[in-house]
PDB file of N, CA and C in Angstrom:
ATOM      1  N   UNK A   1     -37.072   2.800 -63.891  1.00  0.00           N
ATOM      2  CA  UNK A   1     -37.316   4.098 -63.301  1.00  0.00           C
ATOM      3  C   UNK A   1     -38.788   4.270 -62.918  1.00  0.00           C
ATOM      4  N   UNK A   2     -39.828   3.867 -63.834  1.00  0.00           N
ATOM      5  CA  UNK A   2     -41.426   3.955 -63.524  1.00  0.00           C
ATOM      6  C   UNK A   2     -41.522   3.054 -62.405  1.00  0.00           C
ATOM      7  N   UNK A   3     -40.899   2.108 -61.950  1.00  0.00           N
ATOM      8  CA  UNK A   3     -41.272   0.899 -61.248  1.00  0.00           C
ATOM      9  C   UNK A   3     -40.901   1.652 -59.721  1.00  0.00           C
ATOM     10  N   UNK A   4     -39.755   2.139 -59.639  1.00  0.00           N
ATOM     11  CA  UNK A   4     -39.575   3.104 -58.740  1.00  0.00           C
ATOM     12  C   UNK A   4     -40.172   3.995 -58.244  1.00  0.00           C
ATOM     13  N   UNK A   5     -40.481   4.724 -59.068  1.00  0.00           N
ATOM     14  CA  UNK A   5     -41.170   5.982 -58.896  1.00  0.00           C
ATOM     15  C   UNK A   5     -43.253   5.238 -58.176  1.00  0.00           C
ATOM     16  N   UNK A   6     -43.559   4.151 -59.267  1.00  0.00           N
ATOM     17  CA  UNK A   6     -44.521   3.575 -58.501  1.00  0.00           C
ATOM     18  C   UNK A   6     -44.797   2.748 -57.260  1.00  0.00           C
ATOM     19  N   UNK A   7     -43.310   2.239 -56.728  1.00  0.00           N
ATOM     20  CA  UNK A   7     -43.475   1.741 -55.323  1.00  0.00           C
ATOM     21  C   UNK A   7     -43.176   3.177 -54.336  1.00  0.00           C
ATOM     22  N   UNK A   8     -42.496   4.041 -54.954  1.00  0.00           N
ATOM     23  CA  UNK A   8     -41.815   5.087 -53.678  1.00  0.00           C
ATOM     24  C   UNK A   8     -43.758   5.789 -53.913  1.00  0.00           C
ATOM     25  N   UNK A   9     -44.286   5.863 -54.564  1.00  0.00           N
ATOM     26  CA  UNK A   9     -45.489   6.541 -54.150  1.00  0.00           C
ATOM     27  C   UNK A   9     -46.727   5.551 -53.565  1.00  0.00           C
ATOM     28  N   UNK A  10     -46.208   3.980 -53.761  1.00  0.00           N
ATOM     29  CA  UNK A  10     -47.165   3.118 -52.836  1.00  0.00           C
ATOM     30  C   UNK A  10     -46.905   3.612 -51.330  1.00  0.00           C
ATOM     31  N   UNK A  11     -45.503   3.174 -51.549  1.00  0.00           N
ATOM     32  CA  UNK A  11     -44.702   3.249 -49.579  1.00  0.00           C
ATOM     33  C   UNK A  11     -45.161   4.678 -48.946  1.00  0.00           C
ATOM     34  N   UNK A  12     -45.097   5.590 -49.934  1.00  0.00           N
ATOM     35  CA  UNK A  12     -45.141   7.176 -49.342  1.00  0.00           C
ATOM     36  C   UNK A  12     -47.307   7.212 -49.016  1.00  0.00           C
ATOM     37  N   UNK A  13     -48.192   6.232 -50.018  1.00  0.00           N
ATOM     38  CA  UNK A  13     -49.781   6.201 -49.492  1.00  0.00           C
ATOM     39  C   UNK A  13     -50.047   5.421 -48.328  1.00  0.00           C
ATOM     40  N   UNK A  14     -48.875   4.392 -48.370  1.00  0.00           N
ATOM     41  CA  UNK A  14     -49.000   3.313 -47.082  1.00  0.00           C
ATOM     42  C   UNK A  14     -48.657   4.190 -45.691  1.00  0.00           C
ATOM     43  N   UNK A  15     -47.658   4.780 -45.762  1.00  0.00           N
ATOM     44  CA  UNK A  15     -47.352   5.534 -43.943  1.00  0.00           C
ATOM     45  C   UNK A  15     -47.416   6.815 -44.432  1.00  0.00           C
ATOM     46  N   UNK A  16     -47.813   7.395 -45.320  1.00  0.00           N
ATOM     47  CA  UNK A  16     -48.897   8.924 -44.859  1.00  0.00           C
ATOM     48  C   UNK A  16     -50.590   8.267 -44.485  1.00  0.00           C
ATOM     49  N   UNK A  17     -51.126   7.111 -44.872  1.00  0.00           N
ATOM     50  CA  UNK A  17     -52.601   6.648 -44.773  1.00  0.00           C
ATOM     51  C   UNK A  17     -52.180   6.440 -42.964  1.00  0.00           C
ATOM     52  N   UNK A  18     -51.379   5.039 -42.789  1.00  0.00           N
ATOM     53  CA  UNK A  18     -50.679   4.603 -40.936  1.00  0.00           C
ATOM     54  C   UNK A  18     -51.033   5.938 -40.091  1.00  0.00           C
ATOM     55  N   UNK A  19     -50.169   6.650 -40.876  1.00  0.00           N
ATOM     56  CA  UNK A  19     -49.896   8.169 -39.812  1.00  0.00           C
ATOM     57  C   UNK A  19     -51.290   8.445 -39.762  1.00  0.00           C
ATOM     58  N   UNK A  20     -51.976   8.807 -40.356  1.00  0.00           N
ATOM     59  CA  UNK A  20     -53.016   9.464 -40.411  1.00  0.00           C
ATOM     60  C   UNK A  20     -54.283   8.472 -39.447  1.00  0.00           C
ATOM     61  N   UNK A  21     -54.290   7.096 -39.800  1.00  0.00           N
ATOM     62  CA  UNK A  21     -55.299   6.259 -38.807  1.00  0.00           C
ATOM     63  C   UNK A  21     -54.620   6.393 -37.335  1.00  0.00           C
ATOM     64  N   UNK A  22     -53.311   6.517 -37.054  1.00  0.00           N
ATOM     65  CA  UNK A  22     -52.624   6.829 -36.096  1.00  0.00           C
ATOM     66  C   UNK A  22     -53.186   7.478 -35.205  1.00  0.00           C
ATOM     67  N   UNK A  23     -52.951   8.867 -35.839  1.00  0.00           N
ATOM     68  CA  UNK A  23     -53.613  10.297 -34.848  1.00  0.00           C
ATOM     69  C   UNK A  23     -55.116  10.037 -34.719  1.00  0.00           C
ATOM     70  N   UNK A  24     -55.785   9.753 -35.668  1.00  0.00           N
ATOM     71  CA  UNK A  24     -56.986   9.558 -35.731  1.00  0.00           C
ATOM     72  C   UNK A  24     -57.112   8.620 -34.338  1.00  0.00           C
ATOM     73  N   UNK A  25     -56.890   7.418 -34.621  1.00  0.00           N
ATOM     74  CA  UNK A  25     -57.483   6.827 -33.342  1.00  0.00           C
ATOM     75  C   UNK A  25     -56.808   7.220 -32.130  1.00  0.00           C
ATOM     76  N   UNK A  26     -55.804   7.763 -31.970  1.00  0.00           N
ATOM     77  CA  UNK A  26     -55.386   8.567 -30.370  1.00  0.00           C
ATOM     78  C   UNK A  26     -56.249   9.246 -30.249  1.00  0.00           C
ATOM     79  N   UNK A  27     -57.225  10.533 -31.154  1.00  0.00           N
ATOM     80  CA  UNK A  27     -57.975  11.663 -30.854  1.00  0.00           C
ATOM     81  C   UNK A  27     -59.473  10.786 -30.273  1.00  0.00           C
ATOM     82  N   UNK A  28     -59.631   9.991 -31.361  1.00  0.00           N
ATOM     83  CA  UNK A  28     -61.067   9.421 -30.979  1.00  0.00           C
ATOM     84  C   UNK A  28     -60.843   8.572 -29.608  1.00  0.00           C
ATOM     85  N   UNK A  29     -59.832   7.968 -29.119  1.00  0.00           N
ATOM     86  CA  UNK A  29     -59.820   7.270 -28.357  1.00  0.00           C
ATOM     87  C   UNK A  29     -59.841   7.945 -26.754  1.00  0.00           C
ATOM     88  N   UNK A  30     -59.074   9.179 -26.737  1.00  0.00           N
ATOM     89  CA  UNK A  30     -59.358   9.958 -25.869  1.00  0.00           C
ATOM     90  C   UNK A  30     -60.674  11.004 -26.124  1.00  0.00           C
ATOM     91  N   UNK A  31     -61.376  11.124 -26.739  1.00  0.00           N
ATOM     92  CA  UNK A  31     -62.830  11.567 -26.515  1.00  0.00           C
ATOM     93  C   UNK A  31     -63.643  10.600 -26.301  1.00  0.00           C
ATOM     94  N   UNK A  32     -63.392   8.925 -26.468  1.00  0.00           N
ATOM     95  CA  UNK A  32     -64.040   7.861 -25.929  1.00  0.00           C
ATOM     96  C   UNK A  32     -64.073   7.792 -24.512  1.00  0.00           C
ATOM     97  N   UNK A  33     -62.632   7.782 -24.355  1.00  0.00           N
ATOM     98  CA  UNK A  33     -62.018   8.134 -22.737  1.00  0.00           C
ATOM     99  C   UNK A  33     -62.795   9.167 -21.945  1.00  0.00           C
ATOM    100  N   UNK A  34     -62.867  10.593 -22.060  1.00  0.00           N
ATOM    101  CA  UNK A  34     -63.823  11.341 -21.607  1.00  0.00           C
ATOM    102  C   UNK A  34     -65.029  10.923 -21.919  1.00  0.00           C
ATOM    103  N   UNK A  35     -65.259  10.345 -22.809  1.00  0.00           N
ATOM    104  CA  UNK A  35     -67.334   9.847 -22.850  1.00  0.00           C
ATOM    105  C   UNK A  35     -67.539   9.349 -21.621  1.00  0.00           C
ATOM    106  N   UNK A  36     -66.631   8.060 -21.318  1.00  0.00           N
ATOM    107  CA  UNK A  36     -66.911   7.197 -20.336  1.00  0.00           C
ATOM    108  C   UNK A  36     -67.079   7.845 -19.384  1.00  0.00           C
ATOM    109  N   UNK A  37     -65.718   8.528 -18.703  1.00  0.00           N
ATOM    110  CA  UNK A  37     -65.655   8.833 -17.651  1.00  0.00           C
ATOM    111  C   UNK A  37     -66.966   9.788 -17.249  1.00  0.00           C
ATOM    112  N   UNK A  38     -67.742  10.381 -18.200  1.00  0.00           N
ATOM    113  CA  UNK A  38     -68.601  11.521 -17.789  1.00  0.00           C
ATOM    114  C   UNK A  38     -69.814  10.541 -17.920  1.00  0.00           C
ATOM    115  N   UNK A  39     -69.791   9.760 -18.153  1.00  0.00           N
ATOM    116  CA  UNK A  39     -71.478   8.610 -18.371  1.00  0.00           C
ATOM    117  C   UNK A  39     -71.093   8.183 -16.946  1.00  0.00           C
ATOM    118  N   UNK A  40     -70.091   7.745 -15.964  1.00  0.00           N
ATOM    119  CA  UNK A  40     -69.959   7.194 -14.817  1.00  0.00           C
ATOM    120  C   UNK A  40     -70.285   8.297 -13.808  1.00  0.00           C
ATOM    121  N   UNK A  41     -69.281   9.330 -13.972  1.00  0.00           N
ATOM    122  CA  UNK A  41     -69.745  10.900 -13.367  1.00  0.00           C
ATOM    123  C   UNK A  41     -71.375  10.846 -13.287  1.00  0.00           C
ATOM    124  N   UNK A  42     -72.165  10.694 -13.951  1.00  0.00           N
ATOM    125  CA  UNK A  42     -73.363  10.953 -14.260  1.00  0.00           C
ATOM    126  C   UNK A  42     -74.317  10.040 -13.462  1.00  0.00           C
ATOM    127  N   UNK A  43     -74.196   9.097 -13.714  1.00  0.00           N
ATOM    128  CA  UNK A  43     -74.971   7.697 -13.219  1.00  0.00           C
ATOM    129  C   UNK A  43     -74.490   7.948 -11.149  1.00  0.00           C
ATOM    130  N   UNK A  44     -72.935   8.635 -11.057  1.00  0.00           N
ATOM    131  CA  UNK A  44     -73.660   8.278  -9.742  1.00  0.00           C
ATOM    132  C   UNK A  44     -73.228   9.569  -8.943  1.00  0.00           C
ATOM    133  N   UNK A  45     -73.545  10.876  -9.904  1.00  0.00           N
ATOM    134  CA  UNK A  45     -74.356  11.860  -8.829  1.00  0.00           C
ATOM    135  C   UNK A  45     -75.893  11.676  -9.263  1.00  0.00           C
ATOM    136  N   UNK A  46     -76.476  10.975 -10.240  1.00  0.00           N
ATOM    137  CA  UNK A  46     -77.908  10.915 -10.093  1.00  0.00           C
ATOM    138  C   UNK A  46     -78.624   9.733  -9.500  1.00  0.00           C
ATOM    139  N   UNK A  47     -77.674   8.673  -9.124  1.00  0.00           N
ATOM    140  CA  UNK A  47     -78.098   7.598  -8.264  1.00  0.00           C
ATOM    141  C   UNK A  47     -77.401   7.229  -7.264  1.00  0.00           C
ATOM    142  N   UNK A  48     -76.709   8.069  -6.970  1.00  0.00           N
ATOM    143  CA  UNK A  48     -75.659   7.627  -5.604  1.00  0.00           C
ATOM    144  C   UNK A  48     -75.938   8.689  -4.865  1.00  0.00           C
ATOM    145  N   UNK A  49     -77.191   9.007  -3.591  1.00  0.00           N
ATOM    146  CA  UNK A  49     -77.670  10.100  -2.788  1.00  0.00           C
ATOM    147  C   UNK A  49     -76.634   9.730  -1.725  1.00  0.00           C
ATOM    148  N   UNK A  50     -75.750   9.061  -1.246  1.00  0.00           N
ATOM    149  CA  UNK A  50     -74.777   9.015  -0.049  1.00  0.00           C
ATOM    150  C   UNK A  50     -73.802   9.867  -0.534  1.00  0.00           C
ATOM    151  N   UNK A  51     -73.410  10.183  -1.838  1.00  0.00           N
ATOM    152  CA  UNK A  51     -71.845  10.710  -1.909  1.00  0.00           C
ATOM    153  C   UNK A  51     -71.610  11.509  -0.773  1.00  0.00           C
ATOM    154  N   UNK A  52     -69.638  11.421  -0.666  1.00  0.00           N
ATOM    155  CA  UNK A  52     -69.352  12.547   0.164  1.00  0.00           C
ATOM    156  C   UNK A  52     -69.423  13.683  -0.363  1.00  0.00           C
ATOM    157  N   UNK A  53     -69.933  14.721   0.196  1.00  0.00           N
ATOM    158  CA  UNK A  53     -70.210  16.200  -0.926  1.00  0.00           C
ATOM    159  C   UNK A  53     -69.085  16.623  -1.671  1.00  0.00           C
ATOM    160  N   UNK A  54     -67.861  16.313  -1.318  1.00  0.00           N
ATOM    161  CA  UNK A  54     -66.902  16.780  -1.578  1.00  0.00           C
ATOM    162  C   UNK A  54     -66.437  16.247  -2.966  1.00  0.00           C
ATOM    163  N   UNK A  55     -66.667  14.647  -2.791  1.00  0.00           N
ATOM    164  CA  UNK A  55     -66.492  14.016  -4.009  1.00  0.00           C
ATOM    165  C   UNK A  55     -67.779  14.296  -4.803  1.00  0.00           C
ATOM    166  N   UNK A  56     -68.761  14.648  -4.419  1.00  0.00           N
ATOM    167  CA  UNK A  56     -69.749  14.932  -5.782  1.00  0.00           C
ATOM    168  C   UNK A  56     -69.304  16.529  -6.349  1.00  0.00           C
ATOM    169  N   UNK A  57     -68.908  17.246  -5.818  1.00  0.00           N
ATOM    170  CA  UNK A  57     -68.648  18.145  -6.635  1.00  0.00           C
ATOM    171  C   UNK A  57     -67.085  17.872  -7.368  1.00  0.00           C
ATOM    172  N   UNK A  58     -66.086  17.291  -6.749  1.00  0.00           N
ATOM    173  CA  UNK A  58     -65.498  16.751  -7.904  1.00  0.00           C
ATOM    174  C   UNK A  58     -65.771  16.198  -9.410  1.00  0.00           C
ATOM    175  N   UNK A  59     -66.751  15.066  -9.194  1.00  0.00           N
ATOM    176  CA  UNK A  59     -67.471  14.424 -10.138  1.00  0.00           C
ATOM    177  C   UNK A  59     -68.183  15.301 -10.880  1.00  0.00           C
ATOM    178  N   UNK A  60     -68.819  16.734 -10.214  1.00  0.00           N
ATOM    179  CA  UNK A  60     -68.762  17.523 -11.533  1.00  0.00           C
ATOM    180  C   UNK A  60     -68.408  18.751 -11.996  1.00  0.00           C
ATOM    181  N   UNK A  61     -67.063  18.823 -11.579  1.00  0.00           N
ATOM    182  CA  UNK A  61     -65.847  19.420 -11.909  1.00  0.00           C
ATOM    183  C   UNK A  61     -65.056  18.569 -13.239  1.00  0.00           C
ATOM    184  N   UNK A  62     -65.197  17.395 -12.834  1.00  0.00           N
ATOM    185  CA  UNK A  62     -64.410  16.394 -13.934  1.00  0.00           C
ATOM    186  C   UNK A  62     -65.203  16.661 -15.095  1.00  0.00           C
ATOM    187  N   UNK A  63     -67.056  16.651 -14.919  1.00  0.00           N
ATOM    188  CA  UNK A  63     -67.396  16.662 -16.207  1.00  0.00           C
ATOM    189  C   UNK A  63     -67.344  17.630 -16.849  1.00  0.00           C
ATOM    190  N   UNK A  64     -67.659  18.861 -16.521  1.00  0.00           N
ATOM    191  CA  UNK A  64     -67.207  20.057 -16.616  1.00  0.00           C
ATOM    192  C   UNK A  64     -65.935  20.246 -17.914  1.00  0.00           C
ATOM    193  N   UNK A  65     -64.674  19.648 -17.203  1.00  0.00           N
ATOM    194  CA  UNK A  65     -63.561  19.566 -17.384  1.00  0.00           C
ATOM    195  C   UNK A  65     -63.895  18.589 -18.774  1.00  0.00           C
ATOM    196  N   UNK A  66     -64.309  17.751 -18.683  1.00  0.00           N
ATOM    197  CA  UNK A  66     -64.155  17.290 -19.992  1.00  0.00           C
ATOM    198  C   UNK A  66     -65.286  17.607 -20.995  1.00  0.00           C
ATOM    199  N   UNK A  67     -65.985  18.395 -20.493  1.00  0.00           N
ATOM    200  CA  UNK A  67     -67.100  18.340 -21.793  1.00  0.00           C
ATOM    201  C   UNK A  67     -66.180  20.026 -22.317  1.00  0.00           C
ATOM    202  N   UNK A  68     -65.268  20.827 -20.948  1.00  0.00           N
ATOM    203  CA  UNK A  68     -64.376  21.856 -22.361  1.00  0.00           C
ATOM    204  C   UNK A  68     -63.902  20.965 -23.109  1.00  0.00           C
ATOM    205  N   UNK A  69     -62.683  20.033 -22.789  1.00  0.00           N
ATOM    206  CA  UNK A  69     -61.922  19.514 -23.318  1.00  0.00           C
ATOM    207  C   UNK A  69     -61.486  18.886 -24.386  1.00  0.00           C
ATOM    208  N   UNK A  70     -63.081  17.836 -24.481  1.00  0.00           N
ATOM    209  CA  UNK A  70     -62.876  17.165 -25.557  1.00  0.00           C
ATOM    210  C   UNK A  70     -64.362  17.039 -26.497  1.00  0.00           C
ATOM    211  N   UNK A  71     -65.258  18.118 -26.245  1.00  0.00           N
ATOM    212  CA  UNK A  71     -66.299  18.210 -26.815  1.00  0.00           C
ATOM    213  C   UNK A  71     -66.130  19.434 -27.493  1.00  0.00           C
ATOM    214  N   UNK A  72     -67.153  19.452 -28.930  1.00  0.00           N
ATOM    215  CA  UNK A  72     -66.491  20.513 -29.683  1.00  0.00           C
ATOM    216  C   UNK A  72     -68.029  21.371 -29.204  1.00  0.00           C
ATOM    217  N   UNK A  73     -67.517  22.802 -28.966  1.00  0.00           N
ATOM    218  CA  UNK A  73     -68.552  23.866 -28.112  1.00  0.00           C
ATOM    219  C   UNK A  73     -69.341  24.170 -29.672  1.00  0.00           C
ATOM    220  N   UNK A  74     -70.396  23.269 -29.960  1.00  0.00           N
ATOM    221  CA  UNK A  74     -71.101  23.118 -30.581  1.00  0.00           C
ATOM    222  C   UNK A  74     -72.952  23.404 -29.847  1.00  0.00           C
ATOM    223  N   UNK A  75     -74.008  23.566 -29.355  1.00  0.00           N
ATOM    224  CA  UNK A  75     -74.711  23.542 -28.667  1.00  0.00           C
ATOM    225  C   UNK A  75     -75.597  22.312 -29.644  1.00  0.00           C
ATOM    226  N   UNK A  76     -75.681  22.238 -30.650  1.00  0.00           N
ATOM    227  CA  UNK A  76     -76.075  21.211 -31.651  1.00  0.00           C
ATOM    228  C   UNK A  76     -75.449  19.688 -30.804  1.00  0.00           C
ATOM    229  N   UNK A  77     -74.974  19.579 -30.878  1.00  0.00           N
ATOM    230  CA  UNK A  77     -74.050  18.335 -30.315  1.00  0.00           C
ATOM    231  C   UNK A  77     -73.824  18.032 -28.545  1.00  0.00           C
ATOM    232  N   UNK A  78     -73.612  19.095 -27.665  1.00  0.00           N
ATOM    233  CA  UNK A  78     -73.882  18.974 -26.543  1.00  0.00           C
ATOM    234  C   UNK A  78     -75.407  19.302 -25.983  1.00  0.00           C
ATOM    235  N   UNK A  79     -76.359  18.591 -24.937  1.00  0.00           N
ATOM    236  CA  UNK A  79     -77.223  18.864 -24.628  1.00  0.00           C
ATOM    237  C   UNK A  79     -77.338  19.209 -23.389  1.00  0.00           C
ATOM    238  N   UNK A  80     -77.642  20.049 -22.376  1.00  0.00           N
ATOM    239  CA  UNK A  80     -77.476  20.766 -21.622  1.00  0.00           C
ATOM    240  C   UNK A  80     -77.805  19.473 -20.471  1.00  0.00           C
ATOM    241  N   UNK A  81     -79.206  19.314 -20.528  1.00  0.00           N
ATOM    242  CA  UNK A  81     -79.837  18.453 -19.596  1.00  0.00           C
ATOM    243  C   UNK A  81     -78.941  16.833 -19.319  1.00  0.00           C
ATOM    244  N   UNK A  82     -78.326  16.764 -20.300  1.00  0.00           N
ATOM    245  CA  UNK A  82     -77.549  15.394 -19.717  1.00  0.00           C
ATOM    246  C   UNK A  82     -76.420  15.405 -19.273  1.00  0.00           C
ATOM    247  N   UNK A  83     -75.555  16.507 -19.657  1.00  0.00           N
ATOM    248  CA  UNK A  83     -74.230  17.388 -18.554  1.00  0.00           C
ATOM    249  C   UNK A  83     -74.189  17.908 -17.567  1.00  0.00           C
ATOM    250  N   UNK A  84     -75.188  18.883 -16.866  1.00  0.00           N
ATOM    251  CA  UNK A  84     -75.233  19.798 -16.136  1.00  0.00           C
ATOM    252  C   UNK A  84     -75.566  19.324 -15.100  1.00  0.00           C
ATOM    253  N   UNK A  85     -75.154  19.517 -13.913  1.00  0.00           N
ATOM    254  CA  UNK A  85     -75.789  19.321 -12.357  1.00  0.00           C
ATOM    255  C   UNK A  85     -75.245  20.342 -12.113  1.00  0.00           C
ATOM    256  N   UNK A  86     -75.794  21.476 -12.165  1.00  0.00           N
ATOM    257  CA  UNK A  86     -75.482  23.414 -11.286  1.00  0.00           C
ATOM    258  C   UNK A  86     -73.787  22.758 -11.260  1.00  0.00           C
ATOM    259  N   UNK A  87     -73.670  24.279 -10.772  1.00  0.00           N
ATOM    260  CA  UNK A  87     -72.225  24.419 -10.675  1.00  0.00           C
ATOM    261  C   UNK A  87     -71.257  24.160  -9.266  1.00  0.00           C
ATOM    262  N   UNK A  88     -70.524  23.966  -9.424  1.00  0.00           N
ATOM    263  CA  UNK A  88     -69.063  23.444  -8.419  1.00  0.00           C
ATOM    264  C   UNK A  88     -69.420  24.663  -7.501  1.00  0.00           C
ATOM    265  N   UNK A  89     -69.285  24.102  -6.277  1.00  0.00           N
ATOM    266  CA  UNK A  89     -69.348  24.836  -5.138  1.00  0.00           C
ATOM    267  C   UNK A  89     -67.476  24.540  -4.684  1.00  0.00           C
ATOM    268  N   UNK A  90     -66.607  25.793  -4.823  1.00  0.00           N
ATOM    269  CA  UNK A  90     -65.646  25.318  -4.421  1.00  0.00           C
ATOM    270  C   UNK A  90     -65.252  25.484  -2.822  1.00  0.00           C
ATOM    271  N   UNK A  91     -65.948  25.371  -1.868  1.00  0.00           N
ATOM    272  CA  UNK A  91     -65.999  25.648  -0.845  1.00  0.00           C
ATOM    273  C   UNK A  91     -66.254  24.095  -0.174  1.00  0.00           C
ATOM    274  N   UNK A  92     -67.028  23.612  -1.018  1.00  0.00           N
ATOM    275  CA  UNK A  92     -67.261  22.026  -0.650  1.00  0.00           C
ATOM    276  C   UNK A  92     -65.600  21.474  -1.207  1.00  0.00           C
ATOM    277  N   UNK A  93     -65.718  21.623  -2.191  1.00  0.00           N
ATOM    278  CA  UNK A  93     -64.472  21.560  -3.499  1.00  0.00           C
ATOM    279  C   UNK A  93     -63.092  21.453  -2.593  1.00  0.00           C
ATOM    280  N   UNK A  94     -63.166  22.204  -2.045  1.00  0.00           N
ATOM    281  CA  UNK A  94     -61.787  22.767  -1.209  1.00  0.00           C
ATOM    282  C   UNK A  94     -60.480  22.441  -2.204  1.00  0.00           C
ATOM    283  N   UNK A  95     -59.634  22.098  -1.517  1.00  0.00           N
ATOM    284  CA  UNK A  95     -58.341  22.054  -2.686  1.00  0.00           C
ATOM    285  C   UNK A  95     -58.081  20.900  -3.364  1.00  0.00           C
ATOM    286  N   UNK A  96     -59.009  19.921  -3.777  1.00  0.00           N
ATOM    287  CA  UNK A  96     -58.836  19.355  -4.134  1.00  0.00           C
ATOM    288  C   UNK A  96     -58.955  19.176  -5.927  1.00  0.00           C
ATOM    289  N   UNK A  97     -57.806  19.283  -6.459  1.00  0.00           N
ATOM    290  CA  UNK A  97     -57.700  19.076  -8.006  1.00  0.00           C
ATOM    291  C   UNK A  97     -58.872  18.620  -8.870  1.00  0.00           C
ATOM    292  N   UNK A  98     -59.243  19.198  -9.678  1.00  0.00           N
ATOM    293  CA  UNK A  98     -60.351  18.315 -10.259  1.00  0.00           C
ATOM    294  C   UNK A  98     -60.027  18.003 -12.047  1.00  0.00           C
ATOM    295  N   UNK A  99     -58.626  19.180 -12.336  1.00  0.00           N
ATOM    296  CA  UNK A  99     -58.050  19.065 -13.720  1.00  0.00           C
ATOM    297  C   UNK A  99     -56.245  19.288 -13.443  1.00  0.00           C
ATOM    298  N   UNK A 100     -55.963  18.678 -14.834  1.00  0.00           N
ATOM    299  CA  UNK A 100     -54.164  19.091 -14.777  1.00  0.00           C
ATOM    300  C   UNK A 100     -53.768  20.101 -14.389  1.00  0.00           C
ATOM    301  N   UNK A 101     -54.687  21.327 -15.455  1.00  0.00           N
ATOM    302  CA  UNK A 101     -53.873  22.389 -15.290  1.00  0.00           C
ATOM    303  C   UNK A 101     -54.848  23.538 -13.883  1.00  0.00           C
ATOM    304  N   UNK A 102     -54.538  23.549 -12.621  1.00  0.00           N
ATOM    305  CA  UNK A 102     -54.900  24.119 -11.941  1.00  0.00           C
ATOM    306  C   UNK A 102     -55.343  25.770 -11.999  1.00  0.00           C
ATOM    307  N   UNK A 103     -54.610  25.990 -12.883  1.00  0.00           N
ATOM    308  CA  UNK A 103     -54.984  27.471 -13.277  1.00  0.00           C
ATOM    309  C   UNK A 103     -56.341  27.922 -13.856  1.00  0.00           C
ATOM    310  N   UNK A 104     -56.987  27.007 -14.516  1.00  0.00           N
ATOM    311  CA  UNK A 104     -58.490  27.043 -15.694  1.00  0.00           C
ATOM    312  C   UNK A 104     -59.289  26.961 -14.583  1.00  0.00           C
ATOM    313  N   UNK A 105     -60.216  27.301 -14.591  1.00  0.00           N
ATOM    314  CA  UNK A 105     -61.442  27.163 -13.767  1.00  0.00           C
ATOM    315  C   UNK A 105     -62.787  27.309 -14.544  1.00  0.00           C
ATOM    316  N   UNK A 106     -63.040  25.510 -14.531  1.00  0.00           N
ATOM    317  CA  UNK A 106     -64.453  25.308 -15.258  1.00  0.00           C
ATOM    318  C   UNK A 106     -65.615  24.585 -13.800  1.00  0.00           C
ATOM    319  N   UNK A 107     -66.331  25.710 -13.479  1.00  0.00           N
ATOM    320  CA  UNK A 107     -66.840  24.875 -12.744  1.00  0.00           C
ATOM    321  C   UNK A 107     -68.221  25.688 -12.921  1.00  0.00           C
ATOM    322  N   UNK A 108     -68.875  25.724 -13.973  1.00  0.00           N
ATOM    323  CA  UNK A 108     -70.355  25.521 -14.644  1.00  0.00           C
ATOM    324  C   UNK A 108     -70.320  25.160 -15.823  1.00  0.00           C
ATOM    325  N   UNK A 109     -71.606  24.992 -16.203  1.00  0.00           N
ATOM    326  CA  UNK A 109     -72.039  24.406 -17.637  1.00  0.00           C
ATOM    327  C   UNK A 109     -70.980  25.754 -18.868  1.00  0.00           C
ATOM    328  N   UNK A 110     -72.018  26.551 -18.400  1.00  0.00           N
ATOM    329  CA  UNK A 110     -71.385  28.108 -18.735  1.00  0.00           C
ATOM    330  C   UNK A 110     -69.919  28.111 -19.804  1.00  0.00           C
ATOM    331  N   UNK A 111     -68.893  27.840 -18.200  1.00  0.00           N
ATOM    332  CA  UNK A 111     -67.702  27.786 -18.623  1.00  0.00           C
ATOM    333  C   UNK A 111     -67.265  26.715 -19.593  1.00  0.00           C
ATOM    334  N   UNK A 112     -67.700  25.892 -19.291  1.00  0.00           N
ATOM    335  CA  UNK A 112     -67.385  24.847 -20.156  1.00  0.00           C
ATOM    336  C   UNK A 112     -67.790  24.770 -21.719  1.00  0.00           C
ATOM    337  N   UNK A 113     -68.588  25.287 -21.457  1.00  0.00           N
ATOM    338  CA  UNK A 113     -69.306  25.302 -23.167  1.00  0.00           C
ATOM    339  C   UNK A 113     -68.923  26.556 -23.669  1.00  0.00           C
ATOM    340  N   UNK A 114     -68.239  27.400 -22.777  1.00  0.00           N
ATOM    341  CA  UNK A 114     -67.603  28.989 -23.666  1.00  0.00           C
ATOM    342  C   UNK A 114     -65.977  29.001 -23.948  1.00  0.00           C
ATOM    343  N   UNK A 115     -66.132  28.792 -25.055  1.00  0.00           N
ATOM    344  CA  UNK A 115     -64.160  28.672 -25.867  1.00  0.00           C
ATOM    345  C   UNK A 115     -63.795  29.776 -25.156  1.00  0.00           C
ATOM    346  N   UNK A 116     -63.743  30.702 -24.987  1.00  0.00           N
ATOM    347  CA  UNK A 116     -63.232  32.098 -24.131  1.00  0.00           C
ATOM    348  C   UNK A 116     -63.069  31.777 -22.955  1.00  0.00           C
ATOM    349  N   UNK A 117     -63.985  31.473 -22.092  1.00  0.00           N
ATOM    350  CA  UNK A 117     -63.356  31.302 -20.657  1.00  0.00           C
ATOM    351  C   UNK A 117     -62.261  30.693 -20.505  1.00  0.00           C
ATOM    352  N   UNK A 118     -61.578  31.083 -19.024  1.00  0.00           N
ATOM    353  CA  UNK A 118     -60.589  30.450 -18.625  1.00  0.00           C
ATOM    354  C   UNK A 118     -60.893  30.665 -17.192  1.00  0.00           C
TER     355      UNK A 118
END
């Protein structure tokens, strides 16, 4: 009966620990995912002076979009000067998608870093 009771609580530390590195690395792996994408965003609206305007304000619409998303609205932890290029002109923007859900509209630093907006 003890021998039991001590494997059913190995098996039950083994896949509650699984589960748990599980979620863990999906969460970290998609805030890796947004790191990247916003270090590329970055590098070439500050070194790529040809963009089409249209696609540079995409590029920072996306970052925008991910620094709500997957950055915690901490001001300790985000730094203004390495996110920000002013805000989305959506007129350049025109209809072109820059997040899933079309309804949110993050297109300044502002919004992005305020849990309230939408």
């Amino acid at each position: 009966m003890k021998r039991s009771i001590y494997l059913f609580s190995v098996l039950l530390f083994v896949v509650a620990t699984s589960i748990g590195a599980f979620v863990l690395g999906v969460v970290w792996g998609r805030f890796q995912g947004a790191l990247e994408e916003n270090k590329i965003a970055i590098v070439n609206l500050d070194h790529a002076p040809n963009l089409d305007p249209q696609f540079r304000e995409y590029l920072k619409a996306r970052v925008y979009w991910n620094v709500r998303m997957f950055y915690p609205a901490n001001p300790g932890y985000l730094i203004q000067k390495d996110w920000d290029r002013g805000a989305v002109d959506e007129d350049v923007l025109g209809e072109v998608a820059a997040a899933k859900d079309p309804t949110v509209s993050i297109l300044n630093w502002q919004n992005a870093t305020n849990s309230e907006a939408k």
